[in-house]
N, C-alpha and C. Protein backbone atom coordinates (compact mmCIF):
# COMPACT_ATOMS: atom_id res chain seq x y z
N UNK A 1 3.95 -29.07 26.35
CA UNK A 1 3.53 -28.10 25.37
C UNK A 1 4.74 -27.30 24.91
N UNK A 2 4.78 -27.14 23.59
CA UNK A 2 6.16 -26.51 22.95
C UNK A 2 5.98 -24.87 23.15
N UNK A 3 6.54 -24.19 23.89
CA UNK A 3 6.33 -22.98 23.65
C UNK A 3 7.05 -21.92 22.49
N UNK A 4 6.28 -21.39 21.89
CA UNK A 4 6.89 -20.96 20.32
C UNK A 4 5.77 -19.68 20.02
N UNK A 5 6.78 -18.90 19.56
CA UNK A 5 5.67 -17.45 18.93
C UNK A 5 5.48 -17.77 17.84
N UNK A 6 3.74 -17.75 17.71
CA UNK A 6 3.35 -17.72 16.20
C UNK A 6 3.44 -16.55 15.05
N UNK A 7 3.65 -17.00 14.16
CA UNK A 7 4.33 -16.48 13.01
C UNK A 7 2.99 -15.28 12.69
N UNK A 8 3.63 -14.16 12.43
CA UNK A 8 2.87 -13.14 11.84
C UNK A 8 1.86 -13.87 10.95
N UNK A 9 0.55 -13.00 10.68
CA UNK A 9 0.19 -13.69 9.49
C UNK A 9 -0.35 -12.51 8.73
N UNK A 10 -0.49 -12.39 7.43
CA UNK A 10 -0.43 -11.68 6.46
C UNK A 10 -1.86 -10.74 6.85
N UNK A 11 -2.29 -10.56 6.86
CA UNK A 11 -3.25 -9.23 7.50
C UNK A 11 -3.54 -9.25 8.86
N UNK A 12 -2.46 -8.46 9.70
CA UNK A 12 -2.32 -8.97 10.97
C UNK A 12 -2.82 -7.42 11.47
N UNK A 13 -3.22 -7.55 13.01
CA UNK A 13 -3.48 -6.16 13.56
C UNK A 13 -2.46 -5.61 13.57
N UNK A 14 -1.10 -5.49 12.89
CA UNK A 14 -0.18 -4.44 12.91
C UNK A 14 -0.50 -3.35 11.85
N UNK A 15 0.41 -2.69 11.71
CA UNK A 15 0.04 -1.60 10.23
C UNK A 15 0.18 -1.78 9.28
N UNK A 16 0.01 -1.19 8.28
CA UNK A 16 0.06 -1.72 6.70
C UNK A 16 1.86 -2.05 6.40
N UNK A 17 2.25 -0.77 7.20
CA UNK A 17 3.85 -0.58 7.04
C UNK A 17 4.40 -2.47 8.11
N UNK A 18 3.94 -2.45 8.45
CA UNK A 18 4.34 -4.24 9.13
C UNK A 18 4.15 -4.88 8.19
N UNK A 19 3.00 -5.08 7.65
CA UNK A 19 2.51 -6.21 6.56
C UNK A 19 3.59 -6.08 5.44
N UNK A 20 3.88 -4.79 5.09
CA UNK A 20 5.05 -4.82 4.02
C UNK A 20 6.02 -5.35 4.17
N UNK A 21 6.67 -5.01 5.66
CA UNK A 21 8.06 -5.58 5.87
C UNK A 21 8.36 -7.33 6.24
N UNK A 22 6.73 -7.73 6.38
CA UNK A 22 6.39 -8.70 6.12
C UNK A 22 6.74 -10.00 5.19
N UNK A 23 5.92 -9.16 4.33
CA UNK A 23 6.10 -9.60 2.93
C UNK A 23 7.59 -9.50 2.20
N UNK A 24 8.12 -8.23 2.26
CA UNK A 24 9.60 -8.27 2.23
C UNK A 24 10.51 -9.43 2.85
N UNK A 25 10.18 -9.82 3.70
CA UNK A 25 11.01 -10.90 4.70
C UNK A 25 10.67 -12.36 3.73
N UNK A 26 9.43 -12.46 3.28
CA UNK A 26 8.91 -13.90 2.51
C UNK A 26 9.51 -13.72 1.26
N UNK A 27 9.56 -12.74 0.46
CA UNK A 27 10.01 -11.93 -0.58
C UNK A 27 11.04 -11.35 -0.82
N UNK A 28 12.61 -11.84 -0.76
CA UNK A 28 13.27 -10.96 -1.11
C UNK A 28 13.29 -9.59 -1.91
N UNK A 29 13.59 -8.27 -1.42
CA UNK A 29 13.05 -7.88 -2.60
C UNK A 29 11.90 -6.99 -3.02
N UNK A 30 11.07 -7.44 -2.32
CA UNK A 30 9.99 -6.84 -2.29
C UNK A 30 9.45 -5.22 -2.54
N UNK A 31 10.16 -4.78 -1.12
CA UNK A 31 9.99 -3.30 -1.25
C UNK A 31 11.18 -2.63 -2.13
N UNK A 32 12.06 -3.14 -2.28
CA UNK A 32 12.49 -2.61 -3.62
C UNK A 32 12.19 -2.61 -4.64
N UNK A 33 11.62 -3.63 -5.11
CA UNK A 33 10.66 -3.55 -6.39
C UNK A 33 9.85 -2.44 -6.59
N UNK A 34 8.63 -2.89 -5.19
CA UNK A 34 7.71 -1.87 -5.40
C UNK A 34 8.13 -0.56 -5.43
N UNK A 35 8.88 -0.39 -4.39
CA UNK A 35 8.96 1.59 -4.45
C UNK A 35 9.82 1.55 -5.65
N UNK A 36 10.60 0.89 -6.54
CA UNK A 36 11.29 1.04 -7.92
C UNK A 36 9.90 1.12 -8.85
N UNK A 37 9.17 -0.22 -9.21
CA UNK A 37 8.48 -0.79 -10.11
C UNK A 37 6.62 0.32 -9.75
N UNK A 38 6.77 0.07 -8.96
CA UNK A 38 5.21 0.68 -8.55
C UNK A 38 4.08 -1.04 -8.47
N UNK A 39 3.31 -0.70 -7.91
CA UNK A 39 2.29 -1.56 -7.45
C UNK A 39 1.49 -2.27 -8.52
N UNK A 40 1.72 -1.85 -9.71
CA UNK A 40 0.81 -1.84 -10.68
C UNK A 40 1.53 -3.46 -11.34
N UNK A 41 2.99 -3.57 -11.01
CA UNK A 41 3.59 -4.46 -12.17
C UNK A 41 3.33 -6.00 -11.24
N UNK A 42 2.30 -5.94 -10.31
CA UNK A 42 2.16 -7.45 -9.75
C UNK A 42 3.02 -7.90 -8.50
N UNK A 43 2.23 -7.75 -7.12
CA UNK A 43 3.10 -7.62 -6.01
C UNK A 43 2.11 -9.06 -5.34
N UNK A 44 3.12 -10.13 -4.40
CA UNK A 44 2.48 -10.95 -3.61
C UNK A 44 1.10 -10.24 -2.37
N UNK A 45 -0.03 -10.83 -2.66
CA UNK A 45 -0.79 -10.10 -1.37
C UNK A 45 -1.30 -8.77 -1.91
N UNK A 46 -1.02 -8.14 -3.48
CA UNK A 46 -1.74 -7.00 -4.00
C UNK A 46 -1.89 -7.42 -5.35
N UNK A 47 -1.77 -8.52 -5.60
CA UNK A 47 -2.67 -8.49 -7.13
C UNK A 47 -4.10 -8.78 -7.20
N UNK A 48 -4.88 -9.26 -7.01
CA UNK A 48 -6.14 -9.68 -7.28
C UNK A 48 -7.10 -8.41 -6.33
N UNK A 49 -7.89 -7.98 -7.15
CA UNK A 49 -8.88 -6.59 -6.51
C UNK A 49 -9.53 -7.54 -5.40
N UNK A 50 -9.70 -8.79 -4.84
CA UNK A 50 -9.98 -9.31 -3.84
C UNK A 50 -8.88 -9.31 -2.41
N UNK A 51 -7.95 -9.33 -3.07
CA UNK A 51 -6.27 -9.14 -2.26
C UNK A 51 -6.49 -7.16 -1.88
N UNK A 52 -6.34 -6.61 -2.85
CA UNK A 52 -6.20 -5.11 -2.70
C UNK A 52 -7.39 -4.77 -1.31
N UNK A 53 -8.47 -5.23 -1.77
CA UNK A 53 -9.67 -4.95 -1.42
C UNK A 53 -10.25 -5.02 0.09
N UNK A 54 -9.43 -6.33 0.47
CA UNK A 54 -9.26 -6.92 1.90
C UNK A 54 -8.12 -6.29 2.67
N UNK A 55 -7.15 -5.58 2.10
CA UNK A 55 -6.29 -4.76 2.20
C UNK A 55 -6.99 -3.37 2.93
N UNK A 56 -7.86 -3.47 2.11
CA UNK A 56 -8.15 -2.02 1.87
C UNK A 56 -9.14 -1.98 3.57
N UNK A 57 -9.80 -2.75 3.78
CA UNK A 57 -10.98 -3.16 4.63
C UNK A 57 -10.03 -3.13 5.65
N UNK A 58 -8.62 -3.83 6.17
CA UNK A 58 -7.88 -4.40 7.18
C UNK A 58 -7.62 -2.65 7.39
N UNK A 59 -6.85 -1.81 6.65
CA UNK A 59 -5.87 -0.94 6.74
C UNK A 59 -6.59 0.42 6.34
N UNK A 60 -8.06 0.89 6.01
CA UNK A 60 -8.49 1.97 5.71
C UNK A 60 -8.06 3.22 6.42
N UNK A 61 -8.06 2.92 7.50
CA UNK A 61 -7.77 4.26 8.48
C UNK A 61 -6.37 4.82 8.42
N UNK A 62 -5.77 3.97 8.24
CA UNK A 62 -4.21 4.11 8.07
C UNK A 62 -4.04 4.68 7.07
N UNK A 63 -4.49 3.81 5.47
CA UNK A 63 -4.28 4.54 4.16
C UNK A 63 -5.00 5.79 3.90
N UNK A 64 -6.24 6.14 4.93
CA UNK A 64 -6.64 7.82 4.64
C UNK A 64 -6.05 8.61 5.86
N UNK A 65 -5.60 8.25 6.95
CA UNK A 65 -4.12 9.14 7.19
C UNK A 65 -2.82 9.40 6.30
N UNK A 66 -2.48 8.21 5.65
CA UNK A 66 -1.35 8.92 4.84
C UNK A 66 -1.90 9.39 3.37
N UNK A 67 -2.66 9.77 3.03
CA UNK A 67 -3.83 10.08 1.86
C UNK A 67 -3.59 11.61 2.76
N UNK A 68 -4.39 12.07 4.05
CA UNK A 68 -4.42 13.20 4.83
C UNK A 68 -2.78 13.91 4.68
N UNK A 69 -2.42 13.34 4.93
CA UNK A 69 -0.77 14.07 5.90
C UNK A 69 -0.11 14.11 4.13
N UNK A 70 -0.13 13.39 3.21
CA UNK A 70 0.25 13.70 1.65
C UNK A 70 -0.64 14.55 1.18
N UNK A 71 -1.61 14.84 1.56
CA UNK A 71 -2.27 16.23 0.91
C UNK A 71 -2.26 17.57 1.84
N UNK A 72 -1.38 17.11 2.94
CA UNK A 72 -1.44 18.06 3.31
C UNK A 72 -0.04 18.98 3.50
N UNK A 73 1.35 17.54 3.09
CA UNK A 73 2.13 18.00 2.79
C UNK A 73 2.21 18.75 1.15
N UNK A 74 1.99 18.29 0.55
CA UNK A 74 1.94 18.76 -0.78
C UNK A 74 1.05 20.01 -1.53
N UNK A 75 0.00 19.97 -0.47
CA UNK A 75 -0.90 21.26 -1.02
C UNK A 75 -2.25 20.96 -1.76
N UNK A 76 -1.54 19.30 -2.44
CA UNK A 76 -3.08 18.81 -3.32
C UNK A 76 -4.04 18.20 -2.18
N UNK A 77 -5.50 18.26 -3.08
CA UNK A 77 -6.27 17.80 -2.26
C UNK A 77 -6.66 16.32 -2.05
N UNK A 78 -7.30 15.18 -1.23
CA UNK A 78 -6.81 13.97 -1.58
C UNK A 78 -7.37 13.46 -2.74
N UNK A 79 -8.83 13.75 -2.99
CA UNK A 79 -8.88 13.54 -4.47
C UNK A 79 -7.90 13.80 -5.75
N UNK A 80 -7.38 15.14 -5.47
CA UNK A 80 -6.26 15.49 -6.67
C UNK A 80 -5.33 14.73 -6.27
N UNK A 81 -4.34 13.80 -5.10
CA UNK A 81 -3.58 13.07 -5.44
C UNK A 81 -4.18 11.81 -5.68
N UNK A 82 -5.28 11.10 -5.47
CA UNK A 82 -5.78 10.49 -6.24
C UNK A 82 -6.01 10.36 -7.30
N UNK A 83 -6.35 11.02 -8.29
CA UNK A 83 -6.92 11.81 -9.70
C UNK A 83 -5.24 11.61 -10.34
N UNK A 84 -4.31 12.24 -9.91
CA UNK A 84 -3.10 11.83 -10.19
C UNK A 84 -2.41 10.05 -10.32
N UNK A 85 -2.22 9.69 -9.22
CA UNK A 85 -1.94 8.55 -8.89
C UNK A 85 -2.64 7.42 -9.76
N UNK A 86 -4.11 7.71 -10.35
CA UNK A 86 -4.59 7.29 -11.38
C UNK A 86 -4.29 6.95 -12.70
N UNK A 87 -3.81 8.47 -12.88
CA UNK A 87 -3.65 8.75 -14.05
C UNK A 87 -1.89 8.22 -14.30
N UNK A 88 -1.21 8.33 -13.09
CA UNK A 88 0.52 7.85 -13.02
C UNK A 88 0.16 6.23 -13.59
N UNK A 89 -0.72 5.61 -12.95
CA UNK A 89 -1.23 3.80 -13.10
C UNK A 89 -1.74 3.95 -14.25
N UNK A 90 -2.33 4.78 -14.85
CA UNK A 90 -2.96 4.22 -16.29
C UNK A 90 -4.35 3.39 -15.82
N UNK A 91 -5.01 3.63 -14.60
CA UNK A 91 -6.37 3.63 -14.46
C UNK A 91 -7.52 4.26 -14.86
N UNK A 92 -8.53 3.66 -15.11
CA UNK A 92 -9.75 4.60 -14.80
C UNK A 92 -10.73 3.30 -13.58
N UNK A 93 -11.27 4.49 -12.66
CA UNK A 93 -11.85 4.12 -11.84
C UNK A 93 -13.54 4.34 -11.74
N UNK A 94 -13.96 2.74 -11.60
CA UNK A 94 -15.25 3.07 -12.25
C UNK A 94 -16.02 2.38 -11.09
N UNK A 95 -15.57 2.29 -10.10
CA UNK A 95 -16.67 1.47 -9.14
C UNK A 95 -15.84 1.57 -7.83
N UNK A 96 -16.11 1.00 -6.90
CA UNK A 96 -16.05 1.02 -5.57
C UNK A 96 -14.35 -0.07 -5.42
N UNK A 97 -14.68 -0.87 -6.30
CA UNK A 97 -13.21 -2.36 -6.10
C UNK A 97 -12.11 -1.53 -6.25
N UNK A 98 -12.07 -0.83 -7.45
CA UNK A 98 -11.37 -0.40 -8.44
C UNK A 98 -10.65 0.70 -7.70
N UNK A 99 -11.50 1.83 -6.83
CA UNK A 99 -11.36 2.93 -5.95
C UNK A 99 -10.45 2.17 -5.00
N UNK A 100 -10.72 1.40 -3.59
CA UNK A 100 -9.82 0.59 -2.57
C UNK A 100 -8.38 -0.25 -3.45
N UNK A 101 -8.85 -0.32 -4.74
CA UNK A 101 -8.01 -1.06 -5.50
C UNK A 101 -6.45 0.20 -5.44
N UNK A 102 -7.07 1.31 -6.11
CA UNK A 102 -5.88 2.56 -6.22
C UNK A 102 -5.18 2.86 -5.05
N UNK A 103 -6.64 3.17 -3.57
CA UNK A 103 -5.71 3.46 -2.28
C UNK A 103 -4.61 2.86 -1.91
N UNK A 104 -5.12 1.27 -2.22
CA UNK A 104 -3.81 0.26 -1.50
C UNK A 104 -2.91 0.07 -2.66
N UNK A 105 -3.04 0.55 -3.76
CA UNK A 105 -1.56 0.67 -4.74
C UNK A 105 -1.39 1.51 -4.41
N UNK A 106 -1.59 3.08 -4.00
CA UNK A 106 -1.07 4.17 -4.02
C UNK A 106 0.06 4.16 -2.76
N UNK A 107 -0.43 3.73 -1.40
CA UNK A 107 -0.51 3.74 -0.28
C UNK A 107 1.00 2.83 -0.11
N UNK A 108 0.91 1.78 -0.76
CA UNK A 108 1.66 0.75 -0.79
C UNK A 108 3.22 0.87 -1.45
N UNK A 109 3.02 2.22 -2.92
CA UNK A 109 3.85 2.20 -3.35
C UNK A 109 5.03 3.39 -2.21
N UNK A 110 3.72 4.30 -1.57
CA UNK A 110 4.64 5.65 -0.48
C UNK A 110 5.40 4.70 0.55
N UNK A 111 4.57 3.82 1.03
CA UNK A 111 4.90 3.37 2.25
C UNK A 111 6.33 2.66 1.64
N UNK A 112 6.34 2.00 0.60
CA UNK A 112 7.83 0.87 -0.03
C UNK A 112 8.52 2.29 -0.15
N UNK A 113 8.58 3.27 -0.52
CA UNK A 113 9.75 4.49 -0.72
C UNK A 113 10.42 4.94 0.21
N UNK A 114 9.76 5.29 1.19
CA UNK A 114 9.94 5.35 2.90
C UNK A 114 10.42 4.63 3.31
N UNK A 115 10.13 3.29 3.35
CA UNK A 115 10.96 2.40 4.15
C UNK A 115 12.63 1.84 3.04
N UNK A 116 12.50 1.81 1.80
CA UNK A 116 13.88 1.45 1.18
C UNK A 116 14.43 2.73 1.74
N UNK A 117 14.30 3.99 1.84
CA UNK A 117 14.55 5.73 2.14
C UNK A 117 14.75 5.92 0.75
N UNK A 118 13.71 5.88 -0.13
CA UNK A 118 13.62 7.13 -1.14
C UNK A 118 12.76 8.55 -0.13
N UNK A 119 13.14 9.70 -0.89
CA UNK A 119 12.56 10.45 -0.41
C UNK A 119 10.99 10.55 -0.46
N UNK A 120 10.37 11.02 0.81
CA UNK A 120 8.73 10.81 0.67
C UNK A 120 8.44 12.03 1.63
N UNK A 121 6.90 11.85 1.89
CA UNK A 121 6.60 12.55 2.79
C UNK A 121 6.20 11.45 4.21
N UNK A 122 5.93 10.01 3.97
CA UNK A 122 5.16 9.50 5.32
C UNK A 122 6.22 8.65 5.62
């Protein structure tokens, strides 16, 4: 029997911040884009509201801690940086997909700023 560690796989029990650096590793590139480009311009593993969405299901607790600790650094409330972050994407949010759809762009674009070290709060 060959002994060998199996390869991460793309929604793994690590954190959202793993899955990125993840994807970065398959992706040259990656988190520079995003924390440059934002989430909105088409990322591997976040385009399709089925991709975001399963995202959203794997990593909820995580993305409303850093949703918590950004509203609580900043003063807004998490709806108002939501309500924002919306309005930064050129969304309107009209259903439930669409809502998990914003967290894991929003979430996705803090977490890529942080880790290239733009300045952030998480």
């Amino acid at each position: 029997m060959i002994n060998h560690k199996p390869k991460c796989i793309k929604l793994s029990d690590h954190t959202f911040k793993h899955w990125l650096k993840e994807m970065d590793k398959e992706n040259e590139g990656y988190l520079k884009d995003l924390a440059d480009y934002g989430a909105m311009g088409g990322f591997s593993g976040m385009t399709t509201y089925k991709e975001t969405n399963d995202l959203y299901e794997k990593y909820e607790k995580e993305i409303w801690e850093g949703l918590d600790t950004w509203s609580q650094e900043t003063g807004y409330t998490i709806l108002e940086v939501l309500d924002r972050a919306s309005k930064n994407l050129k969304m309107s949010i009209e259903d439930e997909v669409e809502f998990k759809n914003l967290c894991v762009w929003w979430y996705a674009e803090v977490v890529a700023q942080g880790i290239v070290g733009y300045q952030g709060l998480l």
